[in-house]
PDB file of N, CA and C in Angstrom:
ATOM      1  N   UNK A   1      -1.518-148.731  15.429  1.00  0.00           N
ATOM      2  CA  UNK A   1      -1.623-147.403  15.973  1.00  0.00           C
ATOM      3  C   UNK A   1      -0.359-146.995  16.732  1.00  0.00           C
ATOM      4  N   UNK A   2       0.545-148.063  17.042  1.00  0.00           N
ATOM      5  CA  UNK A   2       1.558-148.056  17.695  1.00  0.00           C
ATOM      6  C   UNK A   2       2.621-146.639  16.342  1.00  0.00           C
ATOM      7  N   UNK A   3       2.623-147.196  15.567  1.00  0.00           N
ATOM      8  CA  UNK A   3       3.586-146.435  14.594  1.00  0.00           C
ATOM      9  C   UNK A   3       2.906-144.976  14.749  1.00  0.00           C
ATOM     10  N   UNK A   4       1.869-144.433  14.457  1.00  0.00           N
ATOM     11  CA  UNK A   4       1.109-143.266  14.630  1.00  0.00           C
ATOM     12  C   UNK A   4       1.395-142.366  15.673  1.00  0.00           C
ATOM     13  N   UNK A   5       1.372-143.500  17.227  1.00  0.00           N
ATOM     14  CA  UNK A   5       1.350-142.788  18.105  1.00  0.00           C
ATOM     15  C   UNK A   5       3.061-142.137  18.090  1.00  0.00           C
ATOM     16  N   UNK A   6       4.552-142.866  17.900  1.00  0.00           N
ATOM     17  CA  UNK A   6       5.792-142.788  18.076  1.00  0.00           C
ATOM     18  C   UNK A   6       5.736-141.491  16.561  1.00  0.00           C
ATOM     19  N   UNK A   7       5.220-141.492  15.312  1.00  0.00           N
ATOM     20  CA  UNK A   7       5.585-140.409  14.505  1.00  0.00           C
ATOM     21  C   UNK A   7       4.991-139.133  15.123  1.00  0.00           C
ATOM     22  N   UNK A   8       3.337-139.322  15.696  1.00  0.00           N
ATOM     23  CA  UNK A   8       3.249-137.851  16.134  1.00  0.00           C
ATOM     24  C   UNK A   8       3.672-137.378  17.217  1.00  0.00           C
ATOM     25  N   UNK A   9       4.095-138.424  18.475  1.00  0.00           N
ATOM     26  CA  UNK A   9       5.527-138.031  19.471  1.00  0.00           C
ATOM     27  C   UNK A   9       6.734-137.229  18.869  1.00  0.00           C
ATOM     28  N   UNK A  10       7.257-137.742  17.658  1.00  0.00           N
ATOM     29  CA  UNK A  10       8.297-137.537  16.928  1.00  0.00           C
ATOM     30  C   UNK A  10       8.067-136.185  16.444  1.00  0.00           C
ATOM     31  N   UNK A  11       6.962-135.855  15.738  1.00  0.00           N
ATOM     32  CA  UNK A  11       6.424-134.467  15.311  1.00  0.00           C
ATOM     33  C   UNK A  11       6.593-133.279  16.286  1.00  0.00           C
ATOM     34  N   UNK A  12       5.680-134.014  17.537  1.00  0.00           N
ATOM     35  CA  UNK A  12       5.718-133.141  18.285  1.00  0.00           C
ATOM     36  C   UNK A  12       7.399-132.503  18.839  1.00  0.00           C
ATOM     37  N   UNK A  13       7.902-133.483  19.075  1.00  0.00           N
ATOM     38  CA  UNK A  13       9.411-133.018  19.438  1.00  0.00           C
ATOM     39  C   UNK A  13       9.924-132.540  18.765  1.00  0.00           C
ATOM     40  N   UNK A  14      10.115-132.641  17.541  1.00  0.00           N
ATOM     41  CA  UNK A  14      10.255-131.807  16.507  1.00  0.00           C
ATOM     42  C   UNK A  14      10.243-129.880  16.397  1.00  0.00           C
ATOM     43  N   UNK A  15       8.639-130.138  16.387  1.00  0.00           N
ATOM     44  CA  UNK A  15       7.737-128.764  16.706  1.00  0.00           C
ATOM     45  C   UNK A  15       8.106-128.152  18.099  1.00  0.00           C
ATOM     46  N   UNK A  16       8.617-128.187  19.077  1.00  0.00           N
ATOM     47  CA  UNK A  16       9.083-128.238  20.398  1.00  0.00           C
ATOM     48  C   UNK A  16      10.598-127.596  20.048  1.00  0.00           C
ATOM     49  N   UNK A  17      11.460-128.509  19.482  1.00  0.00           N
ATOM     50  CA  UNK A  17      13.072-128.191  19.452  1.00  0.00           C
ATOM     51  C   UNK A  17      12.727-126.639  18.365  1.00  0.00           C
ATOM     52  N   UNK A  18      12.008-127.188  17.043  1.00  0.00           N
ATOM     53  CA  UNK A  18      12.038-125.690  16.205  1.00  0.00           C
ATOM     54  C   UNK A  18      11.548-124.149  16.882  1.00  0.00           C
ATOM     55  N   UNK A  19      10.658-124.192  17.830  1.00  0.00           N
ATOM     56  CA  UNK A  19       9.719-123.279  18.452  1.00  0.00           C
ATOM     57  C   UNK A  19      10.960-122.871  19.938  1.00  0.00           C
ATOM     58  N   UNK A  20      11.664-123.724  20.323  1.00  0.00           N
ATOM     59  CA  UNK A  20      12.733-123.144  21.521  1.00  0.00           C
ATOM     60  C   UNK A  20      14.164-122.528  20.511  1.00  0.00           C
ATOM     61  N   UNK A  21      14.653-123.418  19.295  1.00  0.00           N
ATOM     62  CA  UNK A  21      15.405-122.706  18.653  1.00  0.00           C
ATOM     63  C   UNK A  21      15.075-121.615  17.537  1.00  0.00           C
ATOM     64  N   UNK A  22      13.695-121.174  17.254  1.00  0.00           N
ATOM     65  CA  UNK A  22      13.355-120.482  16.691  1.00  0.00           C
ATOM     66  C   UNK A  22      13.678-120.469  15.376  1.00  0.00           C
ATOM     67  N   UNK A  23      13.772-122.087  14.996  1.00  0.00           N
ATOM     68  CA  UNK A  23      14.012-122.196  13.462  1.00  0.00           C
ATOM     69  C   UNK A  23      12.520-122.230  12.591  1.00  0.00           C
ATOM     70  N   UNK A  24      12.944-122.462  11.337  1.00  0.00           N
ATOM     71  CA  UNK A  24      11.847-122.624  10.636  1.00  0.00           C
ATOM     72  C   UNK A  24      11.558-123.892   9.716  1.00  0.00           C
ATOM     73  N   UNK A  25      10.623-124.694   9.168  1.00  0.00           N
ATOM     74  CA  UNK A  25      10.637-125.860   9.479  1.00  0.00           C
ATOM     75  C   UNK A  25       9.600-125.897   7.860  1.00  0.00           C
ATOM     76  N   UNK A  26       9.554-124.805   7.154  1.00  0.00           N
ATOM     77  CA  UNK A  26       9.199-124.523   6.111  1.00  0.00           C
ATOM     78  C   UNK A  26      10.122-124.880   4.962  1.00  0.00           C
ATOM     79  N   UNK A  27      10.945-125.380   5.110  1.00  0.00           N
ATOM     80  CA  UNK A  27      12.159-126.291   3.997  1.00  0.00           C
ATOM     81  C   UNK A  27      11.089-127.170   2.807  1.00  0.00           C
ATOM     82  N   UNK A  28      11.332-127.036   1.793  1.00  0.00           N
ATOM     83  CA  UNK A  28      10.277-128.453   1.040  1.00  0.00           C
ATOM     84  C   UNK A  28      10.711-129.503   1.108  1.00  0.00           C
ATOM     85  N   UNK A  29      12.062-129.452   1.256  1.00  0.00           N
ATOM     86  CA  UNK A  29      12.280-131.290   1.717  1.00  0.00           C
ATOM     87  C   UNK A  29      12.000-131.965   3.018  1.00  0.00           C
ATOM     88  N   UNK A  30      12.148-130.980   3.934  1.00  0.00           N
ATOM     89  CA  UNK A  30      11.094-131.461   5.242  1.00  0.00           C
ATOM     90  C   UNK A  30       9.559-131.879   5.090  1.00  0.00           C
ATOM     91  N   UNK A  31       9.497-130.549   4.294  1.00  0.00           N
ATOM     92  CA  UNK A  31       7.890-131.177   4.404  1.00  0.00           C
ATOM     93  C   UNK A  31       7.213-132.380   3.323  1.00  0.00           C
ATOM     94  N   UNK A  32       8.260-132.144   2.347  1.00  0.00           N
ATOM     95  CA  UNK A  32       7.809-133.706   1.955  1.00  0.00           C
ATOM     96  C   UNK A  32       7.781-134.535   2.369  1.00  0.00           C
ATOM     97  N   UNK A  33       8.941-134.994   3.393  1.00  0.00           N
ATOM     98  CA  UNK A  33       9.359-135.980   4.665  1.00  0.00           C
ATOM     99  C   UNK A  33       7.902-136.023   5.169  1.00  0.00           C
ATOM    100  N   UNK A  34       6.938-134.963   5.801  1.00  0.00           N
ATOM    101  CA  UNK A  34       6.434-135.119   6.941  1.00  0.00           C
ATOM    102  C   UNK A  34       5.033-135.710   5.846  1.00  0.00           C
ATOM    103  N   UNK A  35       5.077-135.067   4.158  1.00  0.00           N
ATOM    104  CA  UNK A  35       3.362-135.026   3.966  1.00  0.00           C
ATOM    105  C   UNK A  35       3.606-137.040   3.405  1.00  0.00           C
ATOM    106  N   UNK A  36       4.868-137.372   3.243  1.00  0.00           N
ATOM    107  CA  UNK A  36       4.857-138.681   2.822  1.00  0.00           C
ATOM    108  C   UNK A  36       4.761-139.910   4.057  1.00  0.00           C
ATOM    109  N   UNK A  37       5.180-138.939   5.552  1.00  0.00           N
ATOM    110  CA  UNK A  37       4.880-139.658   7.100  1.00  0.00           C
ATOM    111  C   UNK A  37       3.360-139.829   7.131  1.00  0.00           C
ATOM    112  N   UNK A  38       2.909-138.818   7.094  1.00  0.00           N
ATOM    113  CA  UNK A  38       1.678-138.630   7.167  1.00  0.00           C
ATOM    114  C   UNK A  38       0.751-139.651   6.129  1.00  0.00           C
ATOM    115  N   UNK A  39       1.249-139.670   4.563  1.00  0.00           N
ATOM    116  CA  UNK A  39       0.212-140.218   4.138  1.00  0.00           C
ATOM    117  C   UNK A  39       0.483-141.855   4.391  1.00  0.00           C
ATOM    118  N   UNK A  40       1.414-142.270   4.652  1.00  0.00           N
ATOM    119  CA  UNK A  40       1.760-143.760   5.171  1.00  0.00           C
ATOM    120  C   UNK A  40       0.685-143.901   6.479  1.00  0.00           C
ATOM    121  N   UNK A  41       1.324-142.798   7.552  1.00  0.00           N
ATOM    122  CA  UNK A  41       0.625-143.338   8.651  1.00  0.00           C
ATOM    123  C   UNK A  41      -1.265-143.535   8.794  1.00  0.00           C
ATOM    124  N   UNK A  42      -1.443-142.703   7.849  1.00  0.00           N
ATOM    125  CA  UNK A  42      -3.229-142.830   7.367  1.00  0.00           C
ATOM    126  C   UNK A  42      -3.761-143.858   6.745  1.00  0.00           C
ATOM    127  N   UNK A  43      -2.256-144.350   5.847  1.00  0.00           N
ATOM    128  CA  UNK A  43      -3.220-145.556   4.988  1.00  0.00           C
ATOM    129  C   UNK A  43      -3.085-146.926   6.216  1.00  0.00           C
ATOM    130  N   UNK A  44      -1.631-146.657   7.069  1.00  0.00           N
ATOM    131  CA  UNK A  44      -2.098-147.822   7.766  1.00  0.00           C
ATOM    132  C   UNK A  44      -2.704-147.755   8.902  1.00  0.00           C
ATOM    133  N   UNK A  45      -3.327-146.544   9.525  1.00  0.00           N
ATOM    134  CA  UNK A  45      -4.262-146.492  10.536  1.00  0.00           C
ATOM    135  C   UNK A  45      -5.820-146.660   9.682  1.00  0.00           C
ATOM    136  N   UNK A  46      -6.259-146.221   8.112  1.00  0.00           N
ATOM    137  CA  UNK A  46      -7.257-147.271   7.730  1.00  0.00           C
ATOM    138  C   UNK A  46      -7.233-148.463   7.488  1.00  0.00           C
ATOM    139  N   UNK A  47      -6.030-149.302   7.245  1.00  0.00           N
ATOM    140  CA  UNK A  47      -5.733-150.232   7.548  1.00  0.00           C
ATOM    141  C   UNK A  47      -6.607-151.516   8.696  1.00  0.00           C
ATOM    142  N   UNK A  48      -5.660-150.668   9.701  1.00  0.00           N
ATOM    143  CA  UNK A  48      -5.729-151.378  10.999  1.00  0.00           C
ATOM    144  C   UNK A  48      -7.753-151.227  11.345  1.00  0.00           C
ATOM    145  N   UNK A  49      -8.161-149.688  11.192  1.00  0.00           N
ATOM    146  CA  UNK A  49      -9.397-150.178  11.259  1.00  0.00           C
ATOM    147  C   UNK A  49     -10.842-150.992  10.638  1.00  0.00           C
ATOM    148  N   UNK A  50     -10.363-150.784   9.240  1.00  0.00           N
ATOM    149  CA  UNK A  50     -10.871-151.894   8.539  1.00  0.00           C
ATOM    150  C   UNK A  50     -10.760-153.521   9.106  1.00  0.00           C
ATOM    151  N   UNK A  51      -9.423-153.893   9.247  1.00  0.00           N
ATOM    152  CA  UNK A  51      -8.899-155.155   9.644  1.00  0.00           C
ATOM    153  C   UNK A  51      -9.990-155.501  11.119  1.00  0.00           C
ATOM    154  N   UNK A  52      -9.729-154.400  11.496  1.00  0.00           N
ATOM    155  CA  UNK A  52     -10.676-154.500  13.123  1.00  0.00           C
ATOM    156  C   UNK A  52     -12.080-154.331  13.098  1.00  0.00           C
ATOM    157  N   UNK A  53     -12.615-153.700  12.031  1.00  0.00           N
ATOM    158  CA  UNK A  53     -14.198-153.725  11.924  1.00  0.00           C
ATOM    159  C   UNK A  53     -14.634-155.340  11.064  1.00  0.00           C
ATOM    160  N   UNK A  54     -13.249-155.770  10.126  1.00  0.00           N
ATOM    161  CA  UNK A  54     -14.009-157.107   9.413  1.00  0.00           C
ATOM    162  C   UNK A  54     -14.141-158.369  10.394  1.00  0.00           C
ATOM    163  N   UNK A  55     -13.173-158.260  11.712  1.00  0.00           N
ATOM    164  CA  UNK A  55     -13.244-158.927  12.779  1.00  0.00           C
ATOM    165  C   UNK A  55     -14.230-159.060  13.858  1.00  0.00           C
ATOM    166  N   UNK A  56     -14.747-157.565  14.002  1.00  0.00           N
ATOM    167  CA  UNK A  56     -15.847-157.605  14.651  1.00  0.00           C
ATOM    168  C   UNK A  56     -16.978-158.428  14.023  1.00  0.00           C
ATOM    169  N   UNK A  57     -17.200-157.873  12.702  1.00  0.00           N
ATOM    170  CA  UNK A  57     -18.323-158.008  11.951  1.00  0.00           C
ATOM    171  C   UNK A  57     -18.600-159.839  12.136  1.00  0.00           C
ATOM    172  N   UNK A  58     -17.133-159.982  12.160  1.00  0.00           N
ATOM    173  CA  UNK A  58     -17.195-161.541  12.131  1.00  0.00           C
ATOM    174  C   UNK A  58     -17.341-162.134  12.967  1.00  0.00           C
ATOM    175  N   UNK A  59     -17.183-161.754  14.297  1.00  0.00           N
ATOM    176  CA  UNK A  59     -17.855-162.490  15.618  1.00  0.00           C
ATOM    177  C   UNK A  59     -18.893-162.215  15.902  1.00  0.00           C
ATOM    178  N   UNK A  60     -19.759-160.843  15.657  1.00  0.00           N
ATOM    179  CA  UNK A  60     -20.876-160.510  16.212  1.00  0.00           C
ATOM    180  C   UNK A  60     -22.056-160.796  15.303  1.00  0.00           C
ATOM    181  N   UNK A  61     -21.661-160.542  13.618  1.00  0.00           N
ATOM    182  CA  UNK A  61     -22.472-160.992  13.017  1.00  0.00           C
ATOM    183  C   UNK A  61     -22.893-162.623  12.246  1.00  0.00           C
ATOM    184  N   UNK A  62     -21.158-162.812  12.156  1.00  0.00           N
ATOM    185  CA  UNK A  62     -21.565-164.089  11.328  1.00  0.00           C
ATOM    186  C   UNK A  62     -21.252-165.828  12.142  1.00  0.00           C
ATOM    187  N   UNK A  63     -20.553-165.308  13.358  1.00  0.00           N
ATOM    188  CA  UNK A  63     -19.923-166.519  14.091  1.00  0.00           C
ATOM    189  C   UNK A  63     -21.401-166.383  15.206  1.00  0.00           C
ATOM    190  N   UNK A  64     -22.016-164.878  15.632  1.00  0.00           N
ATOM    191  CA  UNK A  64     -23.062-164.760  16.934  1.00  0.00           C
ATOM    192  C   UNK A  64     -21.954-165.541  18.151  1.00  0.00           C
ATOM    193  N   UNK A  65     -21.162-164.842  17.907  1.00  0.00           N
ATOM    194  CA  UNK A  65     -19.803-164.938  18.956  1.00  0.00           C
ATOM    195  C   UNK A  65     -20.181-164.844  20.103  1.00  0.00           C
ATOM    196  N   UNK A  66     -20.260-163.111  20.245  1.00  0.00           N
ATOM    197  CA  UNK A  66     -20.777-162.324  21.118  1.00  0.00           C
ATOM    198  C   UNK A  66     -21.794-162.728  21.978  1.00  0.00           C
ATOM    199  N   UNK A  67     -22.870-163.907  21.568  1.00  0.00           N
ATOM    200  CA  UNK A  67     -24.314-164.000  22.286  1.00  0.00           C
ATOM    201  C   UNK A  67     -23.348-164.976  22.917  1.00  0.00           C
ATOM    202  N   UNK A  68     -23.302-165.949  22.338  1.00  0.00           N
ATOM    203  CA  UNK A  68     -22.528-167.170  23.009  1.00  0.00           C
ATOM    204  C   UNK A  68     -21.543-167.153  23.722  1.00  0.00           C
ATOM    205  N   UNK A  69     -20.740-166.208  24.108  1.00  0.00           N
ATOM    206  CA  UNK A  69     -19.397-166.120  25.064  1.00  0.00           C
ATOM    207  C   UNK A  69     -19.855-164.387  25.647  1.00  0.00           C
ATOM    208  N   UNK A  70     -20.955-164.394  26.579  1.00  0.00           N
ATOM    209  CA  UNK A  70     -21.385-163.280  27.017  1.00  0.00           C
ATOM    210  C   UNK A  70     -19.986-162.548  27.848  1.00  0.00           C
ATOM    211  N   UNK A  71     -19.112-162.817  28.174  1.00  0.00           N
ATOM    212  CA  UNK A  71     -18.389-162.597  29.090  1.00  0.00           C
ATOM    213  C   UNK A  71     -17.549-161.393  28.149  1.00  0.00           C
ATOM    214  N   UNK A  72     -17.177-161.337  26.649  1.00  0.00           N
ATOM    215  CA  UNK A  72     -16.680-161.120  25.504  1.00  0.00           C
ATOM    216  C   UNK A  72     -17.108-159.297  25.843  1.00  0.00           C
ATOM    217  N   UNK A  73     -17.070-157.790  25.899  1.00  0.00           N
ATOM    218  CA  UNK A  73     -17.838-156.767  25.808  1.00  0.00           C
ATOM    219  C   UNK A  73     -17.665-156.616  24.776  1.00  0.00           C
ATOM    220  N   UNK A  74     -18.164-156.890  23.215  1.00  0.00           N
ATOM    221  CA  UNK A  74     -18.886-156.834  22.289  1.00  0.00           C
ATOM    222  C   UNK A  74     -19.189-155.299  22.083  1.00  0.00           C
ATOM    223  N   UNK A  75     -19.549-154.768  22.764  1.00  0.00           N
ATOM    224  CA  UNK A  75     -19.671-152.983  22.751  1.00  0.00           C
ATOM    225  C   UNK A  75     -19.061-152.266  22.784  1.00  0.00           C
ATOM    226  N   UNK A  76     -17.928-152.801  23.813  1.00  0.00           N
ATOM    227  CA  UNK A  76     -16.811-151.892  23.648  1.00  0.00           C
ATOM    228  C   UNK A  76     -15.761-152.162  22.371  1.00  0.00           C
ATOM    229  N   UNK A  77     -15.488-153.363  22.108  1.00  0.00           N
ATOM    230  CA  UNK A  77     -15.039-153.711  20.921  1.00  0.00           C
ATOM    231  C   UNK A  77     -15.570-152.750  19.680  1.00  0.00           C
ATOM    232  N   UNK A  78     -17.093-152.762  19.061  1.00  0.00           N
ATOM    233  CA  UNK A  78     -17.469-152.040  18.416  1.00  0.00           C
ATOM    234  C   UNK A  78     -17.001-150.126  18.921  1.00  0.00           C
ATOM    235  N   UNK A  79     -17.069-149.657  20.174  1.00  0.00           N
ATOM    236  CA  UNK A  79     -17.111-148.145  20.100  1.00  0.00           C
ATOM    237  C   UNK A  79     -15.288-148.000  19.878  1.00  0.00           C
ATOM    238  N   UNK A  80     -14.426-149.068  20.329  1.00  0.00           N
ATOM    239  CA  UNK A  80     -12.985-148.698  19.840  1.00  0.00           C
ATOM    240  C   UNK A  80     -12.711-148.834  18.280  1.00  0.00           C
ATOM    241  N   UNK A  81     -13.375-149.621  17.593  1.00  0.00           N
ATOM    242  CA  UNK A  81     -13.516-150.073  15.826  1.00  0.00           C
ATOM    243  C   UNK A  81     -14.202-147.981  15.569  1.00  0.00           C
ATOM    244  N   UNK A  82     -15.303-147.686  16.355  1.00  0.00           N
ATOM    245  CA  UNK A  82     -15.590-146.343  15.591  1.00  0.00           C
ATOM    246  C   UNK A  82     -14.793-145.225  16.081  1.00  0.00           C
ATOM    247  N   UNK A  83     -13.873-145.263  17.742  1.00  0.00           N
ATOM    248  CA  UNK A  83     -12.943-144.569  17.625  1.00  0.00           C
ATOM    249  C   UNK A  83     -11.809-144.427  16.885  1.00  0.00           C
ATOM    250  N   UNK A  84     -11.246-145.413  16.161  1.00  0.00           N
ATOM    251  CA  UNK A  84     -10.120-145.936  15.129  1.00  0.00           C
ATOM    252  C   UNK A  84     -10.725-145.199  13.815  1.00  0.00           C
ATOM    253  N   UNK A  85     -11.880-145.530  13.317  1.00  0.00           N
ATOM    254  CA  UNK A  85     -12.571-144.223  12.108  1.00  0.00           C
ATOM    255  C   UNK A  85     -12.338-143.451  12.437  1.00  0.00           C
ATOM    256  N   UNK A  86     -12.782-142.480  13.763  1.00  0.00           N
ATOM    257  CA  UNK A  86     -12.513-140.853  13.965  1.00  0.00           C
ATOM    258  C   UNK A  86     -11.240-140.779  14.057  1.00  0.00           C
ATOM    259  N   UNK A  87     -10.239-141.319  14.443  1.00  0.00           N
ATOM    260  CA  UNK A  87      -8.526-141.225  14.488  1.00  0.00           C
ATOM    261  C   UNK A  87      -8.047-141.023  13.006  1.00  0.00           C
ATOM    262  N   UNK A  88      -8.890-142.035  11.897  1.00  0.00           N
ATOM    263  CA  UNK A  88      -8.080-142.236  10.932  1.00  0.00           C
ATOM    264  C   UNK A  88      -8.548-140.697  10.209  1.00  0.00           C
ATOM    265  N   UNK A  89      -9.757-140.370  10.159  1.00  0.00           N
ATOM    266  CA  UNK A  89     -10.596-139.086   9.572  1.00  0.00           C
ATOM    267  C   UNK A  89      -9.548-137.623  10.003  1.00  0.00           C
ATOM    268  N   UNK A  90      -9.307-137.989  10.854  1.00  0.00           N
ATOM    269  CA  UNK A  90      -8.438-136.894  11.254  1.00  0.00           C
ATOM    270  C   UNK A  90      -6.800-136.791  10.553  1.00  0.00           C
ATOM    271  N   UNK A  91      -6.539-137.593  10.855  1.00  0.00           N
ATOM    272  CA  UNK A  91      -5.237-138.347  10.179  1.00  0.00           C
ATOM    273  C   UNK A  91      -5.319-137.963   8.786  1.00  0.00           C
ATOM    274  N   UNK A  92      -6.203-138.748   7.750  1.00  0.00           N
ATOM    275  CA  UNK A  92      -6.389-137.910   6.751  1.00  0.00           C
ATOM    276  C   UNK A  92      -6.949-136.590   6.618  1.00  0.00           C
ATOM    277  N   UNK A  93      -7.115-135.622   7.271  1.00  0.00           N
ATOM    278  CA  UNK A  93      -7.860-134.348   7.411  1.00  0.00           C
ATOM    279  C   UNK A  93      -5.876-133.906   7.527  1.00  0.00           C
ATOM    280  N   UNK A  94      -4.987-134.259   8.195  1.00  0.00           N
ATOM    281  CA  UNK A  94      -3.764-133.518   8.910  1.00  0.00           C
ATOM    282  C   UNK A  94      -2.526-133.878   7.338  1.00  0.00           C
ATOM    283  N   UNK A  95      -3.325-134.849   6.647  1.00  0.00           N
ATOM    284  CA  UNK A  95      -2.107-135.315   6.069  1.00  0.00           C
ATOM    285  C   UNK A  95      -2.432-134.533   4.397  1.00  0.00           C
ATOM    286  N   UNK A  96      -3.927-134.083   4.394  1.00  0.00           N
ATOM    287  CA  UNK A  96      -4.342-133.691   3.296  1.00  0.00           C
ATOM    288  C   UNK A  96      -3.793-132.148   3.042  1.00  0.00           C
ATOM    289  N   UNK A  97      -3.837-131.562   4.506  1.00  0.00           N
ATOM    290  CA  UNK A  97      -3.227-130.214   5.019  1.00  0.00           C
ATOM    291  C   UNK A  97      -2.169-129.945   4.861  1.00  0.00           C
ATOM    292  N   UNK A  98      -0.992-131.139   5.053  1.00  0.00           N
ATOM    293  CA  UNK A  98       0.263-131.304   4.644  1.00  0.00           C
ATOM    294  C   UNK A  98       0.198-131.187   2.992  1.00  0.00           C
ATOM    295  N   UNK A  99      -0.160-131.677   2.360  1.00  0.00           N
ATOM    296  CA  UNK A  99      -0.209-131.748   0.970  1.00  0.00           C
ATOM    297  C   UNK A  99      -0.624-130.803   0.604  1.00  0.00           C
ATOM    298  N   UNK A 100      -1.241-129.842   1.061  1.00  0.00           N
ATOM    299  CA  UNK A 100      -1.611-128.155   0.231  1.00  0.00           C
ATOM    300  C   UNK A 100      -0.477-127.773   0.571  1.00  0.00           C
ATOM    301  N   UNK A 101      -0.196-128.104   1.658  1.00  0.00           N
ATOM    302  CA  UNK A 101       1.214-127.112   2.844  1.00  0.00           C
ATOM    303  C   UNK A 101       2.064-127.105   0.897  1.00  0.00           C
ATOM    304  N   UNK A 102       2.742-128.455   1.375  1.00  0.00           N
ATOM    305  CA  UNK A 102       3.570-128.776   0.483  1.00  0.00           C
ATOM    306  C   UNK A 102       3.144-128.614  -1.077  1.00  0.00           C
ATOM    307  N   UNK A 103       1.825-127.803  -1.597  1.00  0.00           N
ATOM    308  CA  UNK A 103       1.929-127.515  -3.458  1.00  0.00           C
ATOM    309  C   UNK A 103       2.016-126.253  -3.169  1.00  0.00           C
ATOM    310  N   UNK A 104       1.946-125.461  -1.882  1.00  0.00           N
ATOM    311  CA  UNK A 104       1.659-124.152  -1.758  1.00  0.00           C
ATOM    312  C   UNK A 104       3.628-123.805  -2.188  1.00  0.00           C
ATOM    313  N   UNK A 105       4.529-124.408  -2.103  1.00  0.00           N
ATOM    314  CA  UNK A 105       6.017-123.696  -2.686  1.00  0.00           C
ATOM    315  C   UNK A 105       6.274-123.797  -3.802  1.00  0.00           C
TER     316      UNK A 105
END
């Protein structure tokens, strides 16, 4: 999520410098740049949460990790695995947007 968080920093500054210099940011080779950022950074933010839900699955369901090392929050583990889904849903929702952006020239 580390890479995700530094490209949409990057975006944003981006969107920031174009909006004070009043350029335009509608180029197609930019936006291919951004819809090919985008679809990288989605496949590896499903990635990362897959990787992190087969881990859970594996201490809580098949090791019974969780019962045995009570100290472990087991819950919160699981609600950050379903915040990482809603991150990635979005992610692909922003990158799919990019890709009309970009057949719309």
């Amino acid at each position: 999520m580390g890479l995700q968080l530094l490209w949409s920093f990057g975006l944003a500054c981006l969107d920031v410098y174009a909006l004070r210099r009043k350029r335009d940011l509608q180029n197609p080779v930019l936006v291919s740049l951004f819809v090919v950022g985008d679809w990288v950074t989605a496949m590896l933010s499903l990635a990362a949460a897959c990787s992190s839900a087969g881990v859970i699955v594996l201490y809580a369901r098949d090791l019974d990790f969780c019962r045995v090392q009570t100290r472990l929050p087991c819950n919160q583990f699981e609600i950050s695995i379903i915040l990482a889904f809603i991150t990635w849903v979005l992610v692909a929702m922003s990158s799919h947007v990019m890709f009309w952006i970009l057949a719309s020239f």
